[in-house]
Protein backbone atom coordinates (compact mmCIF):
# COMPACT_ATOMS: atom_id res chain seq x y z
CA UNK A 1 -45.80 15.28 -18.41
CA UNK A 2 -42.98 15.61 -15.94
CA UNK A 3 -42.69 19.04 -14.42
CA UNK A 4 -40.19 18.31 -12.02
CA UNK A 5 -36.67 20.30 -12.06
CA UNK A 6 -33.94 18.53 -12.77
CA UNK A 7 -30.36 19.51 -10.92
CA UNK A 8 -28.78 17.07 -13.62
CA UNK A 9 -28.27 13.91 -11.80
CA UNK A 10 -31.94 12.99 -11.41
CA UNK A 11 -32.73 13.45 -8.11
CA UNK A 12 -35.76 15.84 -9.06
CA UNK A 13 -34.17 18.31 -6.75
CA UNK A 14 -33.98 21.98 -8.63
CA UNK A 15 -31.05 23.14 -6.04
CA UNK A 16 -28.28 21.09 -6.42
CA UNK A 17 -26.45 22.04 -3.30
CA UNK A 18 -28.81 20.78 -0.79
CA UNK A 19 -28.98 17.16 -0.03
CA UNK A 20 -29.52 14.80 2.86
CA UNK A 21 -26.99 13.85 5.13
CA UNK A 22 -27.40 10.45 3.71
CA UNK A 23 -26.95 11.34 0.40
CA UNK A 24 -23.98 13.30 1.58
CA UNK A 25 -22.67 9.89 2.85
CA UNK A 26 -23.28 8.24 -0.69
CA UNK A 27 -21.26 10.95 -2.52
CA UNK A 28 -18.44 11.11 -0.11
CA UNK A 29 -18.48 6.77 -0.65
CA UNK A 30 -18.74 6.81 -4.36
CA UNK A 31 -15.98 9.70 -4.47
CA UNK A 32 -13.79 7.21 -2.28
CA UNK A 33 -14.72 4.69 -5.29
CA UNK A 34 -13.38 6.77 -7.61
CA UNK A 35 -9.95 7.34 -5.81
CA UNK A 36 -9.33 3.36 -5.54
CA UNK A 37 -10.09 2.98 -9.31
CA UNK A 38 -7.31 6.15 -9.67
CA UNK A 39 -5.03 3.99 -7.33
CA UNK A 40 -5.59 0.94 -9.55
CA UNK A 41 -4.85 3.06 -12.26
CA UNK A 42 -7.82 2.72 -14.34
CA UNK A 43 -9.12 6.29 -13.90
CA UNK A 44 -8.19 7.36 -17.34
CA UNK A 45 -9.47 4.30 -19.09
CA UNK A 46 -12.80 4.93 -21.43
CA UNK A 47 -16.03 4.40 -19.21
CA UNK A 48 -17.10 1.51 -21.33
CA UNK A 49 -13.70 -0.31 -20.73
CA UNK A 50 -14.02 0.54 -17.03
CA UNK A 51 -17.58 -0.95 -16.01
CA UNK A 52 -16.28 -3.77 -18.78
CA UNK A 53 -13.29 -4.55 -16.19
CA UNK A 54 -15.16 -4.29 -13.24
CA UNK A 55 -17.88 -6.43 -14.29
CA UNK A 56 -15.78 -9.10 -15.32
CA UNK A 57 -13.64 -8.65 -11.55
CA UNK A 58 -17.18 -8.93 -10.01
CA UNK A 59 -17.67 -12.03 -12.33
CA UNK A 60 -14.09 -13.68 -10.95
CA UNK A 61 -14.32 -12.42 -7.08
CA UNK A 62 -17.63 -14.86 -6.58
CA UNK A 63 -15.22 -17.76 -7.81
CA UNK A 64 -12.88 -16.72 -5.03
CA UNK A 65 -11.75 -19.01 -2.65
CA UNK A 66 -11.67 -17.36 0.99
CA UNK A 67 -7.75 -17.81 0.75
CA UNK A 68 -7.75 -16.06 -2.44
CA UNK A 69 -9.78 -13.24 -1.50
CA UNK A 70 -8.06 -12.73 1.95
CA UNK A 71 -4.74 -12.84 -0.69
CA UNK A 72 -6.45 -9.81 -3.30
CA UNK A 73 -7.74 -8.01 0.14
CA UNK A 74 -3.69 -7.72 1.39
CA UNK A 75 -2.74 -6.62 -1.77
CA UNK A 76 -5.25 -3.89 -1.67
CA UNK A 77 -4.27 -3.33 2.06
CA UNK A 78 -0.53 -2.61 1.18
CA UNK A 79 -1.64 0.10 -1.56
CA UNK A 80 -3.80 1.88 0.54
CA UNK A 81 -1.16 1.72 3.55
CA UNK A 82 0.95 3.30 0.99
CA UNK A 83 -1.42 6.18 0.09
CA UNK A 84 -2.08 6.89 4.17
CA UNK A 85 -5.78 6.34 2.60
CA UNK A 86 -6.76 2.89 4.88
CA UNK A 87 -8.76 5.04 7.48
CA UNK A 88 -10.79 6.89 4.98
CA UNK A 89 -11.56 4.19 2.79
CA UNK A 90 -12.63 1.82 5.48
CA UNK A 91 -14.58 4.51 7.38
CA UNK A 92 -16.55 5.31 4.11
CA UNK A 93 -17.50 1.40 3.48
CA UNK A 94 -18.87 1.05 6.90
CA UNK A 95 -20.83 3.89 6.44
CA UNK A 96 -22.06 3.19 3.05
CA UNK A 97 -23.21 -0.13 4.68
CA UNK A 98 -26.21 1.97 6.47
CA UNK A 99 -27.46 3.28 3.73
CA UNK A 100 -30.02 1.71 1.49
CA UNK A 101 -31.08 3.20 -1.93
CA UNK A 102 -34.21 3.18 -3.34
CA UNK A 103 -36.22 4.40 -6.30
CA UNK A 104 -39.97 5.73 -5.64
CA UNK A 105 -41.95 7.55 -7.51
CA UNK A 106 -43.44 10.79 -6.83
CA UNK A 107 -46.92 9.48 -6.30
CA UNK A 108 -45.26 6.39 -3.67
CA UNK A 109 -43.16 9.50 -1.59
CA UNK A 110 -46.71 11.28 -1.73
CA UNK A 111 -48.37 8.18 -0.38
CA UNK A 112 -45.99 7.49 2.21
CA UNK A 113 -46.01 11.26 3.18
CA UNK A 114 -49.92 11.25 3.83
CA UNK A 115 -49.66 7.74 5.03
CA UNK A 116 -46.85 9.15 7.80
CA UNK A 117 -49.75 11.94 8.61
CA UNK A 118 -47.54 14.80 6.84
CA UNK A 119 -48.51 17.46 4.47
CA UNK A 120 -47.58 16.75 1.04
CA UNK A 121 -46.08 19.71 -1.02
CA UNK A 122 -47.56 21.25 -3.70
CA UNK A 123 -43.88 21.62 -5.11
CA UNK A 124 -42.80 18.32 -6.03
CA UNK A 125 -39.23 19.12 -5.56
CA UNK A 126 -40.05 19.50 -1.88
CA UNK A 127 -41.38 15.74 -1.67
CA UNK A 128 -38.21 14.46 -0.31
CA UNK A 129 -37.99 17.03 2.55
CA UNK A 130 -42.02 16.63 3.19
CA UNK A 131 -40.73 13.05 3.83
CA UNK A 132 -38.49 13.47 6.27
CA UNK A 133 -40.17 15.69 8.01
CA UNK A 134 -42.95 13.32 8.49
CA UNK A 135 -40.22 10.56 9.22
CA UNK A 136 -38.87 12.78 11.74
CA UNK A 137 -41.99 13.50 13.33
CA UNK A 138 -42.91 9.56 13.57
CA UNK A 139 -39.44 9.22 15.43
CA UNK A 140 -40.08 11.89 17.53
CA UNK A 141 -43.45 10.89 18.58
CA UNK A 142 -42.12 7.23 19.06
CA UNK A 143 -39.15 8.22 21.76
């Protein structure tokens, strides 16, 4: 049985206002996400149409020449210069491309924890913050 909290989007954390400043980073990017699909004007399209579209854009991008890419990339260009939103957008890609996300269980963060030399919780909804406090201390220790 699963006794974990729940804040509702399954991150096993029971106080939804505290995250990493990573996962800070992957909001802000996916909220970015969200404001080019309302620039393409597909933000009020049903879900299921949505991930339909963009699967099938994924599916015609890898056929993309590099002419033909560099041509969809200018169009895209020209709408953001229009929206003043270039800056933002780019800033929150390049960002986005240092993070990495992953999916462990409990047991694997508790492993890694003790593994690190760090005191695993007793809370499980503290596992995350047991594990970077042992990552931290690693670092620290390192430098």
């Amino acid at each position: 049985m699963n006794t974990m909290s729940s804040n509702g989007n399954g991150n096993g954390n029971g106080n939804a206002n505290s995250h990493s400043p990573e996962q800070g980073l992957r909001v802000h990017h996916l909220a970015n996400l969200g404001g080019l699909v309302a620039l393409a004007g597909l933000d009020l399209e049903p879900p299921d149409f949505l991930l339909g579209a963009l699967l099938s854009v994924a599916q015609e991008a890898a056929k993309l020449t590099t002419a033909q890419r560099a041509h969809v990339a200018e169009i895209g260009h020209k709408k953001l210069d229009e929206r003043a939103t270039a800056k933002r957008a780019w800033k929150s890609w390049r960002r986005a491309q240092d993070l990495h996300a992953i999916t462990l269980s409990s047991g694997q963060v508790r492993e890694i924890i003790e593994a690190l030399g760090g005191q695993r919780p007793e809370n499980p909804t503290r596992l995350v913050l047991a594990l970077t406090e042992a990552l931290t201390e690693v670092c620290d220790e390192t430098t």
